[in-house]
PDB file of N, CA and C in Angstrom:
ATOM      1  N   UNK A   1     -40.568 -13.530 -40.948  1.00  0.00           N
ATOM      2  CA  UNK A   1     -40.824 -14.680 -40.097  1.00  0.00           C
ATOM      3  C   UNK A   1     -39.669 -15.662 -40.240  1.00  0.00           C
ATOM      4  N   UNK A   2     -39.153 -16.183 -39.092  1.00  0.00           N
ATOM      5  CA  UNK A   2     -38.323 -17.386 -39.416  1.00  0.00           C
ATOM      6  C   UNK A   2     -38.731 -18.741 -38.242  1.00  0.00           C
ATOM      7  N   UNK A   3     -38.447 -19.483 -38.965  1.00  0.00           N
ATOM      8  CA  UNK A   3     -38.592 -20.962 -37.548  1.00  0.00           C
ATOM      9  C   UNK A   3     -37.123 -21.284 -36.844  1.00  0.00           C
ATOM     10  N   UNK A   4     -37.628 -22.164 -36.042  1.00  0.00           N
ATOM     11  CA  UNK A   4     -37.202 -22.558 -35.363  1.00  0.00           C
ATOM     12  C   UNK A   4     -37.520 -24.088 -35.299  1.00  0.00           C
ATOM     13  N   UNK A   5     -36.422 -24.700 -35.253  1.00  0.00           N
ATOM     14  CA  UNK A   5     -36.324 -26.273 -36.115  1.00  0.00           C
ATOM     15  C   UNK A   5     -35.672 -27.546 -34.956  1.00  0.00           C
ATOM     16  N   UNK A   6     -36.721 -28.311 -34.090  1.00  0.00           N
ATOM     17  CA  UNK A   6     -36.226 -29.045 -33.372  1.00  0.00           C
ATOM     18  C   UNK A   6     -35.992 -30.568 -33.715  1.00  0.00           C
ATOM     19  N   UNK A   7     -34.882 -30.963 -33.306  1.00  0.00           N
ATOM     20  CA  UNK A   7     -35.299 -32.457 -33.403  1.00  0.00           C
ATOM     21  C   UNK A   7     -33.823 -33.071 -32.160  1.00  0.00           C
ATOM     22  N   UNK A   8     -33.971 -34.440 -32.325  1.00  0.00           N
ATOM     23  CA  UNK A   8     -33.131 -35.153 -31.227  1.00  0.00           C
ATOM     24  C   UNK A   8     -31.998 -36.240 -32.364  1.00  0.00           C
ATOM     25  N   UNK A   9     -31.307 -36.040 -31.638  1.00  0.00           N
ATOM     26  CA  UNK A   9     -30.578 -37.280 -32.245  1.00  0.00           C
ATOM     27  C   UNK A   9     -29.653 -38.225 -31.254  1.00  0.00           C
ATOM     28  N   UNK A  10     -28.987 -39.732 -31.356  1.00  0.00           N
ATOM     29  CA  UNK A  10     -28.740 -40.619 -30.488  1.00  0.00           C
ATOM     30  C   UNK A  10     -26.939 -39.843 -30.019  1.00  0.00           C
ATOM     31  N   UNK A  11     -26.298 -39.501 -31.384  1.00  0.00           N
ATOM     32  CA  UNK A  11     -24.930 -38.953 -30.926  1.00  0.00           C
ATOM     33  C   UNK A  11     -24.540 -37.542 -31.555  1.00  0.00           C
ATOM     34  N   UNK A  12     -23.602 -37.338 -31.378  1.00  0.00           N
ATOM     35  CA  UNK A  12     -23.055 -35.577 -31.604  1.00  0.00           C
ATOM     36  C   UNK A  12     -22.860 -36.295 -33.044  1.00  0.00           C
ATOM     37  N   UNK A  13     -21.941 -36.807 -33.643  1.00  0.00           N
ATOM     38  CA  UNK A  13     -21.734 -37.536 -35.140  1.00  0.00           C
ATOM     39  C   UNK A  13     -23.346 -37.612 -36.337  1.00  0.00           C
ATOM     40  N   UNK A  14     -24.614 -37.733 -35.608  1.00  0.00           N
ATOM     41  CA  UNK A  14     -25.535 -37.666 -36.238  1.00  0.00           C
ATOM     42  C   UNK A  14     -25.792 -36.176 -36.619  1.00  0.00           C
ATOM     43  N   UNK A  15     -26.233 -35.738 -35.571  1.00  0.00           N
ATOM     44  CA  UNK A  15     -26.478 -33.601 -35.463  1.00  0.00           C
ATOM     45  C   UNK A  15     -25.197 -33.326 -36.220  1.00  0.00           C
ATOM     46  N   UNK A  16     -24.089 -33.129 -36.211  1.00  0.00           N
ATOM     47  CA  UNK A  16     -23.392 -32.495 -36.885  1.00  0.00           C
ATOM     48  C   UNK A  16     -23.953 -33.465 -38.794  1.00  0.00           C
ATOM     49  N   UNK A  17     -23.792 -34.544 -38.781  1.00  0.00           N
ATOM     50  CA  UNK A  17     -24.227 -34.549 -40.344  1.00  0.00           C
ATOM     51  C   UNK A  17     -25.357 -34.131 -40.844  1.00  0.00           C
ATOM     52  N   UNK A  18     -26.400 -34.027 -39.927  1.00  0.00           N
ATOM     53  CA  UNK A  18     -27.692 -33.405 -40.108  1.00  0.00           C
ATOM     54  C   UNK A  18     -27.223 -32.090 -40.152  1.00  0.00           C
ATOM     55  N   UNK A  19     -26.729 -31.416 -39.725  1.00  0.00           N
ATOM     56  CA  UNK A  19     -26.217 -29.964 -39.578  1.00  0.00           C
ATOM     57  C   UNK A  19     -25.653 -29.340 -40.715  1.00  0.00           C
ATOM     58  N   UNK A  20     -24.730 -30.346 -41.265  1.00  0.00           N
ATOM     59  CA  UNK A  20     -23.958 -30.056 -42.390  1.00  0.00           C
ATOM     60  C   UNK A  20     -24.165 -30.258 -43.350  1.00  0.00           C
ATOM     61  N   UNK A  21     -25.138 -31.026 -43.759  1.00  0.00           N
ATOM     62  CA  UNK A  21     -25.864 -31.392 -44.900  1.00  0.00           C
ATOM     63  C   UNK A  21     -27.284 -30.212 -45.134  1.00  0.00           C
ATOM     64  N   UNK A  22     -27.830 -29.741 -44.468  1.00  0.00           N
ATOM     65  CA  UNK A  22     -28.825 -28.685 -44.417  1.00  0.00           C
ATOM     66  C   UNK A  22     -27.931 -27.314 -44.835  1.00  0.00           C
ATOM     67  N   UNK A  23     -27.389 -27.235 -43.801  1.00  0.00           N
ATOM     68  CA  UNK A  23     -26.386 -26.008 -44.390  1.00  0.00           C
ATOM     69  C   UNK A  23     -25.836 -25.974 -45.455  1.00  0.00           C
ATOM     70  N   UNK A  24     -24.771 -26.991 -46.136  1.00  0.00           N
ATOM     71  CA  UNK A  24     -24.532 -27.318 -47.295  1.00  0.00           C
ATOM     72  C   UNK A  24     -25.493 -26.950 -48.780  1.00  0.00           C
ATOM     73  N   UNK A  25     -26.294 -27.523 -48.072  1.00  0.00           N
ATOM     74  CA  UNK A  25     -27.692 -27.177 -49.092  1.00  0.00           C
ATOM     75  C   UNK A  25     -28.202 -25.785 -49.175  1.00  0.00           C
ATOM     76  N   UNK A  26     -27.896 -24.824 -48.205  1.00  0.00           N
ATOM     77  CA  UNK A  26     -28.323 -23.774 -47.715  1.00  0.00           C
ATOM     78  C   UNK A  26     -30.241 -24.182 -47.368  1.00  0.00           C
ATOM     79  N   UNK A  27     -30.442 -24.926 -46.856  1.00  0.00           N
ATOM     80  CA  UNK A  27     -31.311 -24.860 -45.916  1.00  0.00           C
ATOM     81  C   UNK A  27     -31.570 -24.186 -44.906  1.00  0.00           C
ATOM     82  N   UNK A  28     -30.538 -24.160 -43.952  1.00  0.00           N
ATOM     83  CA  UNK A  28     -30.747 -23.506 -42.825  1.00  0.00           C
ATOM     84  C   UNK A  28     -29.616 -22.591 -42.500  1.00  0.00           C
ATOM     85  N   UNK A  29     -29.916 -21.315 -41.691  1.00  0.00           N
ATOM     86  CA  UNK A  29     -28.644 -20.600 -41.692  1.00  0.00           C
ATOM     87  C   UNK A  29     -27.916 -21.070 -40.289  1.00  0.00           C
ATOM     88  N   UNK A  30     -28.097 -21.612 -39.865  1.00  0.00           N
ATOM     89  CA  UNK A  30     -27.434 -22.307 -38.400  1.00  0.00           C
ATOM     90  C   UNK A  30     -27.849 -23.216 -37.867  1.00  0.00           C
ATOM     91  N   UNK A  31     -27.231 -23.846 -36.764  1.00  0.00           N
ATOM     92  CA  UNK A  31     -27.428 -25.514 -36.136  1.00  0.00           C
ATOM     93  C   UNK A  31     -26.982 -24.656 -34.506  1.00  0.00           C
ATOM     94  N   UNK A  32     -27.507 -25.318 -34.117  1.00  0.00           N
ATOM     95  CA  UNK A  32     -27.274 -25.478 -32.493  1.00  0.00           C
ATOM     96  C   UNK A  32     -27.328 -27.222 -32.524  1.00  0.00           C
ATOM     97  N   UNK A  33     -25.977 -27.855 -31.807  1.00  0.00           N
ATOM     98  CA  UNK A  33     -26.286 -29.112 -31.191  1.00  0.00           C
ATOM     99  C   UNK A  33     -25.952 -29.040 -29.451  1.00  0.00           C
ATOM    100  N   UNK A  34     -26.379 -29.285 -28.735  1.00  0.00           N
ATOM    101  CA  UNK A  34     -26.685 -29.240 -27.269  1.00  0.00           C
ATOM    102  C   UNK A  34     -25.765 -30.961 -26.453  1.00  0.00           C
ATOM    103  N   UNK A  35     -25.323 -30.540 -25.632  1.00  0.00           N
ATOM    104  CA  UNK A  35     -24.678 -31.908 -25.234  1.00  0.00           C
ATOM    105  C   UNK A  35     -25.486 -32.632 -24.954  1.00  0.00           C
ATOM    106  N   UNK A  36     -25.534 -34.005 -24.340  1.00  0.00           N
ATOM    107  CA  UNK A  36     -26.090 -35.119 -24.159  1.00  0.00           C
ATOM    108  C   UNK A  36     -27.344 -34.586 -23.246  1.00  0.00           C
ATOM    109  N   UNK A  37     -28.069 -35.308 -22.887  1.00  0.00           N
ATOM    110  CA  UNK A  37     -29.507 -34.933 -22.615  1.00  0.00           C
ATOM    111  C   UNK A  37     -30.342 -36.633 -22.334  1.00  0.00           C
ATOM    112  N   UNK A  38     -31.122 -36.565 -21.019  1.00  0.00           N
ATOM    113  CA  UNK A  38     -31.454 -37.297 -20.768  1.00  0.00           C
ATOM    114  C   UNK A  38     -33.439 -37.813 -21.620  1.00  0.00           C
ATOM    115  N   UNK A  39     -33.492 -38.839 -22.162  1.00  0.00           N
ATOM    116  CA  UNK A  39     -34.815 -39.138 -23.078  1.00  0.00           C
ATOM    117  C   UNK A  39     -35.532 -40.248 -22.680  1.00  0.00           C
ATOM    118  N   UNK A  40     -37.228 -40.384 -21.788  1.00  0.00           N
ATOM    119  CA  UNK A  40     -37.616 -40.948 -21.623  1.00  0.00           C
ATOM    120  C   UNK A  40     -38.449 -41.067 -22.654  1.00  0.00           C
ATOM    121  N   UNK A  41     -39.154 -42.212 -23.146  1.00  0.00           N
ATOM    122  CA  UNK A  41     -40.278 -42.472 -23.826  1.00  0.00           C
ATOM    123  C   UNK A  41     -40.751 -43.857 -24.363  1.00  0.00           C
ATOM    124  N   UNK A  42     -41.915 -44.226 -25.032  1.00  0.00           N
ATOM    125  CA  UNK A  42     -42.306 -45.669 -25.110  1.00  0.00           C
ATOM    126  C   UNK A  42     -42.057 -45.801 -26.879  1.00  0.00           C
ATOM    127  N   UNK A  43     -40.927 -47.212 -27.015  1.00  0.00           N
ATOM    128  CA  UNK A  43     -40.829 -47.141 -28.236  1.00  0.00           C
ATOM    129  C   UNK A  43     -41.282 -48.839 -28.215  1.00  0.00           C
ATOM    130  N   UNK A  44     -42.420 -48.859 -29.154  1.00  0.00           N
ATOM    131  CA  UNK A  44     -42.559 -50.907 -29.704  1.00  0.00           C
ATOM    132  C   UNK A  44     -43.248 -51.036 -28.223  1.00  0.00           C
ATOM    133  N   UNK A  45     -43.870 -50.162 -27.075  1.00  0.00           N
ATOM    134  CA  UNK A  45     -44.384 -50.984 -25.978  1.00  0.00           C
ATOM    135  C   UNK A  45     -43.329 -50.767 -24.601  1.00  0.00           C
ATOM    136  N   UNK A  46     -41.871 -51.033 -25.114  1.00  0.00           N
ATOM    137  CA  UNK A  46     -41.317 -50.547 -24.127  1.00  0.00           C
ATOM    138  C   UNK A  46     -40.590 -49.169 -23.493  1.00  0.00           C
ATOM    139  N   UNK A  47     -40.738 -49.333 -22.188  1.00  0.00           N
ATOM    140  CA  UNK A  47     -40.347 -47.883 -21.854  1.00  0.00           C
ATOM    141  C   UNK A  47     -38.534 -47.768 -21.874  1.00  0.00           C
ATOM    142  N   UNK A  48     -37.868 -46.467 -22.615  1.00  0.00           N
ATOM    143  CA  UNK A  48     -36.851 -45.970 -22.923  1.00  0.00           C
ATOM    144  C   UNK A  48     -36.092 -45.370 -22.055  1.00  0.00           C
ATOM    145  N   UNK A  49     -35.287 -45.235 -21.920  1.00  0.00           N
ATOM    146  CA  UNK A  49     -34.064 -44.438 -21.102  1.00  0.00           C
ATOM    147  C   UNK A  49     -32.830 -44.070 -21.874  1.00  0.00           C
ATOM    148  N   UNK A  50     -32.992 -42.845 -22.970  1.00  0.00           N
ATOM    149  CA  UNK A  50     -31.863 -42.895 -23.895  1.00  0.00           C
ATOM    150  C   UNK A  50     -31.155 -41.723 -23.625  1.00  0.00           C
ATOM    151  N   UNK A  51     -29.746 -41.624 -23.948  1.00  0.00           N
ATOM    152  CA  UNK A  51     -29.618 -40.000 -24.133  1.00  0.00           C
ATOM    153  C   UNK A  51     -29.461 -39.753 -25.382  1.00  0.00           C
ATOM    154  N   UNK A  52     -29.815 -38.526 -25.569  1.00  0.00           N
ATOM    155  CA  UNK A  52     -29.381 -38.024 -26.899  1.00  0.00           C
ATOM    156  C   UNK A  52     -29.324 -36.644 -26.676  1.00  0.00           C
ATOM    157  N   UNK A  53     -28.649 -35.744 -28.138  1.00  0.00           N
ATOM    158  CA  UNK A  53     -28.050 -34.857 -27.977  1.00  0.00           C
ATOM    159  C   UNK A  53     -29.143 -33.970 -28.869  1.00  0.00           C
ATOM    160  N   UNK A  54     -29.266 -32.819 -28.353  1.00  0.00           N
ATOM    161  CA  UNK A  54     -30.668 -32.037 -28.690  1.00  0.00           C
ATOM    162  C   UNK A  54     -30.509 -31.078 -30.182  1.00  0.00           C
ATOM    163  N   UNK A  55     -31.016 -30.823 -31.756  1.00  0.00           N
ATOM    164  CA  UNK A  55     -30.463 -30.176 -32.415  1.00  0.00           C
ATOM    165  C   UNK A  55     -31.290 -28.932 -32.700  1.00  0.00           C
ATOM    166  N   UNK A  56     -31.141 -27.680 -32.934  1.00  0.00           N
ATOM    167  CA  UNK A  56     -31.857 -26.554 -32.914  1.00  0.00           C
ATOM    168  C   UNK A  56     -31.377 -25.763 -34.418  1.00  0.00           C
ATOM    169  N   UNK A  57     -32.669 -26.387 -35.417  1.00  0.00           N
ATOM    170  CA  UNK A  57     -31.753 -25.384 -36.407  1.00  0.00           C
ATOM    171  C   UNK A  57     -32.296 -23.949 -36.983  1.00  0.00           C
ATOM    172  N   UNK A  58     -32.379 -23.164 -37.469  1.00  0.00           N
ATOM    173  CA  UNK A  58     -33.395 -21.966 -38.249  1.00  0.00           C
ATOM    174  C   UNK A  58     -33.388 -21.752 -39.831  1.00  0.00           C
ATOM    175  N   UNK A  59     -34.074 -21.525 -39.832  1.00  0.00           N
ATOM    176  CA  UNK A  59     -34.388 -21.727 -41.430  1.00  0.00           C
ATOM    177  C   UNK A  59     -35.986 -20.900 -41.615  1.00  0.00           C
ATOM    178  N   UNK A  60     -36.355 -20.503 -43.055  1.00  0.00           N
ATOM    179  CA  UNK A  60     -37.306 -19.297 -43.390  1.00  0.00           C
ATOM    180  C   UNK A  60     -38.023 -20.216 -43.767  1.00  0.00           C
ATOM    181  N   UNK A  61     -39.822 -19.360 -44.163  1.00  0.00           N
ATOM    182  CA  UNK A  61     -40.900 -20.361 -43.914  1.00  0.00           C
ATOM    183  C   UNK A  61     -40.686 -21.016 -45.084  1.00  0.00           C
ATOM    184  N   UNK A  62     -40.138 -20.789 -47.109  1.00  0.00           N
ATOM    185  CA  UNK A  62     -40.175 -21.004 -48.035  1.00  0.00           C
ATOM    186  C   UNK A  62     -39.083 -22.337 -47.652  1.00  0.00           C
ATOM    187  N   UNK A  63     -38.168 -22.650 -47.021  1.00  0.00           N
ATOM    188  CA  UNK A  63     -37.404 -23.659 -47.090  1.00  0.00           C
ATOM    189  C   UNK A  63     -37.853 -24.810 -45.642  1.00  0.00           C
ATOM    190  N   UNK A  64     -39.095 -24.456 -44.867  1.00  0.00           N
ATOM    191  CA  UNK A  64     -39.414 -25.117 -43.413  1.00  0.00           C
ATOM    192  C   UNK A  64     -39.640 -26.999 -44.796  1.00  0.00           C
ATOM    193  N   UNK A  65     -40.789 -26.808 -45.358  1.00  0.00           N
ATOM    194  CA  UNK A  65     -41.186 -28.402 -46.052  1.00  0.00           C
ATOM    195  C   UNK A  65     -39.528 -29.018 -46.140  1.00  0.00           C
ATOM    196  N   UNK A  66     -38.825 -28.506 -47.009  1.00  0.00           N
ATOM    197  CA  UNK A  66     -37.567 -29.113 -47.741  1.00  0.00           C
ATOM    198  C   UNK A  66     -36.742 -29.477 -46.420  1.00  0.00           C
ATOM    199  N   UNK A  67     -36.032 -28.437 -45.442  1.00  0.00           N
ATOM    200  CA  UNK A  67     -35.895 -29.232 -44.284  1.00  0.00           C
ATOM    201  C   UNK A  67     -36.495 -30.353 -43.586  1.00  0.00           C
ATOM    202  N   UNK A  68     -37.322 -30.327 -43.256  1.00  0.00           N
ATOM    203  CA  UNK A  68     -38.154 -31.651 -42.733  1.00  0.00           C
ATOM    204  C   UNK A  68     -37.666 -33.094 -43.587  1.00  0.00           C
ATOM    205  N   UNK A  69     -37.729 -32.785 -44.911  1.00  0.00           N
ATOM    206  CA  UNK A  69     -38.179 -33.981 -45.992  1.00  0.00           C
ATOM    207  C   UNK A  69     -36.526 -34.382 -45.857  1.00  0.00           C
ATOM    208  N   UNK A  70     -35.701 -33.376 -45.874  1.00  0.00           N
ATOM    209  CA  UNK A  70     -34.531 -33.399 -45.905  1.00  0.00           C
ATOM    210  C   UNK A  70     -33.789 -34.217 -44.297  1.00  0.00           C
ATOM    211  N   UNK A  71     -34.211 -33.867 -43.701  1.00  0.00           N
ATOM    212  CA  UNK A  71     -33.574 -34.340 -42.156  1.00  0.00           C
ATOM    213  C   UNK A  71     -34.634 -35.656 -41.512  1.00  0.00           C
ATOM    214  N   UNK A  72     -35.802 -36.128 -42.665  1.00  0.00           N
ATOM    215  CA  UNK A  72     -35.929 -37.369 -42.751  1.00  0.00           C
ATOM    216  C   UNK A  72     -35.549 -37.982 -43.370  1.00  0.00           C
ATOM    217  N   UNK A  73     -34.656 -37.761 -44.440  1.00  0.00           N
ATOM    218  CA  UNK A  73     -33.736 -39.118 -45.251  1.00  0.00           C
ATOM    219  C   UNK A  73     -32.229 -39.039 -44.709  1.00  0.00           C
ATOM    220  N   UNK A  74     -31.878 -38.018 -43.430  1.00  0.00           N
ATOM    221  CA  UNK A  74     -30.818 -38.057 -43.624  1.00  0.00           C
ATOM    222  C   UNK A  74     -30.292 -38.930 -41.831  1.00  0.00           C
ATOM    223  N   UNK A  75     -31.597 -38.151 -40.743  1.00  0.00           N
ATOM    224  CA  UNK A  75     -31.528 -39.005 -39.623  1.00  0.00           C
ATOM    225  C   UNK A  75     -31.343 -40.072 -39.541  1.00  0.00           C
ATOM    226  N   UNK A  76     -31.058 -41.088 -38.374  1.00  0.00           N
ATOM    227  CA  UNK A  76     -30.874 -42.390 -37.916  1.00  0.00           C
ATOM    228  C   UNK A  76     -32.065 -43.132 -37.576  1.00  0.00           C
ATOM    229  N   UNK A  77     -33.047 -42.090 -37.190  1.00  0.00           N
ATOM    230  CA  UNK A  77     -34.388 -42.668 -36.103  1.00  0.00           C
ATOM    231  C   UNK A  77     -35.210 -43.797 -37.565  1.00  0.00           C
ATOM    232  N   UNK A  78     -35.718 -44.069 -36.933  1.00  0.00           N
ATOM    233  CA  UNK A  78     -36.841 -44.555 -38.313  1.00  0.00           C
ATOM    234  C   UNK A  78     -37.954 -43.274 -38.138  1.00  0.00           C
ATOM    235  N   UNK A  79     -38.660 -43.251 -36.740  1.00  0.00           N
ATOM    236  CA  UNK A  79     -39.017 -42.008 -36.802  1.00  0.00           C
ATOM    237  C   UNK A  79     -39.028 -41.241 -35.616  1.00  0.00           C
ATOM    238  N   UNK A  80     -38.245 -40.015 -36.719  1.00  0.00           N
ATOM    239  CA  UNK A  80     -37.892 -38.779 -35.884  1.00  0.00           C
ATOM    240  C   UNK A  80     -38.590 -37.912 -35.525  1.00  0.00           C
ATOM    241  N   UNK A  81     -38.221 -37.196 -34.185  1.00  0.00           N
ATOM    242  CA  UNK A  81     -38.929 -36.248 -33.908  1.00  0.00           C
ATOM    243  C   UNK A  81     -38.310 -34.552 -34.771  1.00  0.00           C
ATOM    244  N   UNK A  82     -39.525 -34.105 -35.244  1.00  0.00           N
ATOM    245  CA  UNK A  82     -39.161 -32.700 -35.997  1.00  0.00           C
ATOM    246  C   UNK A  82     -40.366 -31.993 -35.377  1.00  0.00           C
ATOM    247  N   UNK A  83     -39.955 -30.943 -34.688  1.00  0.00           N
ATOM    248  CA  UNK A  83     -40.791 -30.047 -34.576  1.00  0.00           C
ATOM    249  C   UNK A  83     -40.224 -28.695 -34.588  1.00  0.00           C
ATOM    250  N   UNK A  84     -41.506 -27.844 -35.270  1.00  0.00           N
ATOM    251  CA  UNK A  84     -40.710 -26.450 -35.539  1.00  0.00           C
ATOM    252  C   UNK A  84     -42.059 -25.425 -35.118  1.00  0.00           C
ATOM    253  N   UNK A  85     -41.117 -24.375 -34.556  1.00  0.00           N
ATOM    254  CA  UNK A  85     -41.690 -23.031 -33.729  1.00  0.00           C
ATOM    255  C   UNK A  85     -41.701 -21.970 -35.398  1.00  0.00           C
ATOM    256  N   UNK A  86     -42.517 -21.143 -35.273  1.00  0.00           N
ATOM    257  CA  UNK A  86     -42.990 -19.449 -35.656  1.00  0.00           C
ATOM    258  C   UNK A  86     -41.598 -18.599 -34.891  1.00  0.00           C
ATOM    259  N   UNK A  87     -41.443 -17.969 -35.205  1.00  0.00           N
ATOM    260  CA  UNK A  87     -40.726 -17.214 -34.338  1.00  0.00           C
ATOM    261  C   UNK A  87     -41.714 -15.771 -34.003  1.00  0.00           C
ATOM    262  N   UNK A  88     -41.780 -15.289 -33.039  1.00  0.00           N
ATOM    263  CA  UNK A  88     -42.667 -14.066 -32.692  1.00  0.00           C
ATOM    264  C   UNK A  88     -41.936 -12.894 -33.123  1.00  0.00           C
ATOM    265  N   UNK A  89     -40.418 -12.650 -33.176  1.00  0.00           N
ATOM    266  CA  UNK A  89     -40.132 -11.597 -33.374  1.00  0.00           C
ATOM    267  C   UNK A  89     -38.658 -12.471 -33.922  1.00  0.00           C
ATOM    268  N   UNK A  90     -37.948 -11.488 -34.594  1.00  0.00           N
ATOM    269  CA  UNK A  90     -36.652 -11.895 -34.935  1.00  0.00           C
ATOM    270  C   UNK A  90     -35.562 -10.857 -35.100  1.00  0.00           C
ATOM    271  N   UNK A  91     -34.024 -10.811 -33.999  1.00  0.00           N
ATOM    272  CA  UNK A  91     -33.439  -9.775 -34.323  1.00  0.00           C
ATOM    273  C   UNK A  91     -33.155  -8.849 -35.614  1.00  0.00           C
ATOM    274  N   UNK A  92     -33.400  -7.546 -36.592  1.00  0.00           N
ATOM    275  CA  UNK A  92     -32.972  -7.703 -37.416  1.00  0.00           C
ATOM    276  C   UNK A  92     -31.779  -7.912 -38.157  1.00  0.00           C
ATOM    277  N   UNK A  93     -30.754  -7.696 -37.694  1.00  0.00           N
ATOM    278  CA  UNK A  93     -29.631  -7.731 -38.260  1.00  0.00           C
ATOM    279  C   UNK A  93     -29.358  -9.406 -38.230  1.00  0.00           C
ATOM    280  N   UNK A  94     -29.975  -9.987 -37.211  1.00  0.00           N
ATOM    281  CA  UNK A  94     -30.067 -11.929 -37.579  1.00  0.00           C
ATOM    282  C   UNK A  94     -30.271 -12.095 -38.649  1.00  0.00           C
ATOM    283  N   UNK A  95     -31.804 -11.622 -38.804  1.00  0.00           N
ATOM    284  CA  UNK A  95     -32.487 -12.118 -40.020  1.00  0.00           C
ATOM    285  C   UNK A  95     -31.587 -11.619 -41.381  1.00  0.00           C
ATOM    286  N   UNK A  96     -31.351 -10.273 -41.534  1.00  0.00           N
ATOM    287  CA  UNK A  96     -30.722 -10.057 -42.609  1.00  0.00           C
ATOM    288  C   UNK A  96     -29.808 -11.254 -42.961  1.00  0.00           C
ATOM    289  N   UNK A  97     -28.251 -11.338 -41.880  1.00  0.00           N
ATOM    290  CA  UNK A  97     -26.983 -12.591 -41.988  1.00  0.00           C
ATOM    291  C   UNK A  97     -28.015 -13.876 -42.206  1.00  0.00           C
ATOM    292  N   UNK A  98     -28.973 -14.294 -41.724  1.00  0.00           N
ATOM    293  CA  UNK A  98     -29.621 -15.327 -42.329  1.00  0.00           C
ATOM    294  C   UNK A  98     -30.144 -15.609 -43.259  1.00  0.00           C
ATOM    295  N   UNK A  99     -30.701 -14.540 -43.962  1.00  0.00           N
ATOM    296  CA  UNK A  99     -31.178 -14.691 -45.154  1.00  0.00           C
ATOM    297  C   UNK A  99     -30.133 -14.624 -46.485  1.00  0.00           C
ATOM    298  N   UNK A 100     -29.154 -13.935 -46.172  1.00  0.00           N
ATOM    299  CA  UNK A 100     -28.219 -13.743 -47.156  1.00  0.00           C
ATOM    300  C   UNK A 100     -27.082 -15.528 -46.918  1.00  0.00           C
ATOM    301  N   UNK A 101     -26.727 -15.787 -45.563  1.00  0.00           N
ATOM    302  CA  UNK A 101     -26.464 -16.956 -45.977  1.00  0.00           C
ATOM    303  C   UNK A 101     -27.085 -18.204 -46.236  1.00  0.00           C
ATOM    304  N   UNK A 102     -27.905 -17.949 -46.914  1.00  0.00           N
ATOM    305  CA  UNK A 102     -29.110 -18.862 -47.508  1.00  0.00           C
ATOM    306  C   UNK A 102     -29.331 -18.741 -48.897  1.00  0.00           C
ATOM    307  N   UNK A 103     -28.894 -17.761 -49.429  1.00  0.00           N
ATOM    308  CA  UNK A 103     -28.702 -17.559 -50.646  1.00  0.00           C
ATOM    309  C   UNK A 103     -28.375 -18.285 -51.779  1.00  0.00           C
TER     310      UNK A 103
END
């Protein structure tokens, strides 16, 4: 099984330190950051119009808690969005290179 690890951030400079600091750690075996991206939503009452840049990372179920805990002390948001997928199936030869660079 592996996840799939979402969250948002305000610039490319945030996702890449979130990126590199997980990896570093061997948290996760990869980052996807996505270009700018349009974000509606209600923050304090008022309604938002932000962009931000979308981050996609993967990581196995024994390291999913430590990510989270980890990419909340390290984000900008006060609070961030983290949400993470199951994966239904996973290439194997992915999973193998992922698990070994996690090591």
């Amino acid at each position: 099984m592996f996840y799939l690890v979402y969250t948002t951030v305000p610039d490319e400079k945030s996702g890449e330190k979130i990126a590199k600091h997980l990896l570093n750690n061997k948290l996760i075996a990869c980052a996807n950051l996505t270009p700018a991206s349009k974000s509606f939503y209600v923050w304090e009452g008022n309604l938002k119009n932000e962009t931000e840049h979308l981050l996609f990372l993967k990581t196995t179920p024994d390291k999913m808690k430590t990510v989270e805990e980890e990419i909340s002390k390290v984000h900008p948001y006060e609070c961030p969005c983290i949400l993470s997928w199951k994966s239904i199936q996973v290439h194997p030869p992915f999973l193998e290179w992922a698990i070994q660079s996690m090591a």
